[in-house]
Protein backbone atom coordinates (compact mmCIF):
# COMPACT_ATOMS: atom_id res chain seq x y z
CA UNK A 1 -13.51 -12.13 -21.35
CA UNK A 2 -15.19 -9.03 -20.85
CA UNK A 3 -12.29 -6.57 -20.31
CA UNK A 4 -8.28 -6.49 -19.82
CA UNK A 5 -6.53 -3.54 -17.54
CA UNK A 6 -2.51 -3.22 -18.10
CA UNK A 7 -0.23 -0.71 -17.21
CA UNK A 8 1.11 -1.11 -20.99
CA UNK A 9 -0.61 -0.52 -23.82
CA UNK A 10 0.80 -3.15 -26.22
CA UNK A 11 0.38 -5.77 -23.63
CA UNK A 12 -3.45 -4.99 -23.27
CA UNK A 13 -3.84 -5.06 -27.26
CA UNK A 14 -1.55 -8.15 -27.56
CA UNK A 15 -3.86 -9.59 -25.38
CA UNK A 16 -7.00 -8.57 -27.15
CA UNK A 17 -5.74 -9.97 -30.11
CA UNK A 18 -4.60 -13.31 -28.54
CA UNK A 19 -9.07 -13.50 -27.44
CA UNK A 20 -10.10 -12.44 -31.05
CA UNK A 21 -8.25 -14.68 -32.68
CA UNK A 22 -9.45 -17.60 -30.45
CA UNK A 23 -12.90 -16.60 -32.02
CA UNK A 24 -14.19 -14.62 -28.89
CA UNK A 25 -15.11 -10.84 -28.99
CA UNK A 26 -12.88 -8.21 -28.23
CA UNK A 27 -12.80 -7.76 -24.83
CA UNK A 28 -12.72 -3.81 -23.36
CA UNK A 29 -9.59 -2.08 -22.92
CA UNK A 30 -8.60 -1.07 -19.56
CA UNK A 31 -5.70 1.93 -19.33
CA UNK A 32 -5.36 3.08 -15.80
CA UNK A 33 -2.03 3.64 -14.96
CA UNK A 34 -1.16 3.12 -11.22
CA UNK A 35 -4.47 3.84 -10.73
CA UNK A 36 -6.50 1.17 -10.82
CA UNK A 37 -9.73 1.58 -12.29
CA UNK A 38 -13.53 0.88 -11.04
CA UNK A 39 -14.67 -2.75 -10.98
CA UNK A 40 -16.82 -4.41 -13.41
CA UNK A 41 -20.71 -4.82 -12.23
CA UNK A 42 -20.14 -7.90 -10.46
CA UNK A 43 -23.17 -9.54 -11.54
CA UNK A 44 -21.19 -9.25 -15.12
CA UNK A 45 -18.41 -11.55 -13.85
CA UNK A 46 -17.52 -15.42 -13.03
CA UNK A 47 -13.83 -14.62 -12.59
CA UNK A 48 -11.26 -11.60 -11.51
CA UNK A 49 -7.76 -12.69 -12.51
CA UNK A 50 -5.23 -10.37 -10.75
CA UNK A 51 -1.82 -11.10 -11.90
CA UNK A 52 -0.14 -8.34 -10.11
CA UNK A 53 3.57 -7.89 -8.32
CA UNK A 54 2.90 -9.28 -4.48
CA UNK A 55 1.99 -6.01 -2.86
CA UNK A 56 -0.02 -4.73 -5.24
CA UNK A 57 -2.64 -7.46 -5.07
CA UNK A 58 -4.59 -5.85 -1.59
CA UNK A 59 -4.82 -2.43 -3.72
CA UNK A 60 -6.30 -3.86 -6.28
CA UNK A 61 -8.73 -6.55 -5.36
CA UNK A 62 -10.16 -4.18 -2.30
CA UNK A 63 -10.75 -1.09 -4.06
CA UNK A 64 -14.20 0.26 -3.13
C-alpha cells in the first residue's frame, strides 16, 4: 500500500498502523480535505480503492 487519503486524521494513522503492524511499510499519508488530492503515477499502482459516500465517487476517480 503505497498511500492512504482520509478526510480524518486518526482514521488515516489508524490505518497506517493497521499496514505496519501486518509487517508492510508505512504507507504515505494523504490529508486533503474536500479536496481531493493529485493521483499517484499510475505506473506506481495495481489498485485504486475508493470507498467514498455514492456521489462522491465521479469526483474522485475522474480528477484530471
Amino acid at each position: 500500500m503505497r498511500a492512504i487519503c482520509d478526510i480524518v486524521e486518526g482514521k488515516v494513522a489508524r490505518s497506517q498502523e493497521m499496514v505496519e503492524k501486518a509487517g508492510q511499510p508505512k504507507p504515505k499519508a494523504i490529508r486533503a480535505g474536500h479536496r481531493f488530492p493529485a493521483p499517484l503515477p499510475a505506473e506506481d499502482l495495481d489498485l485504486v480503492l475508493t470507498a467514498t459516500p455514492w456521489e462522491w465517487h465521479v469526483p474522485v476517480a475522474w480528477q484530471q
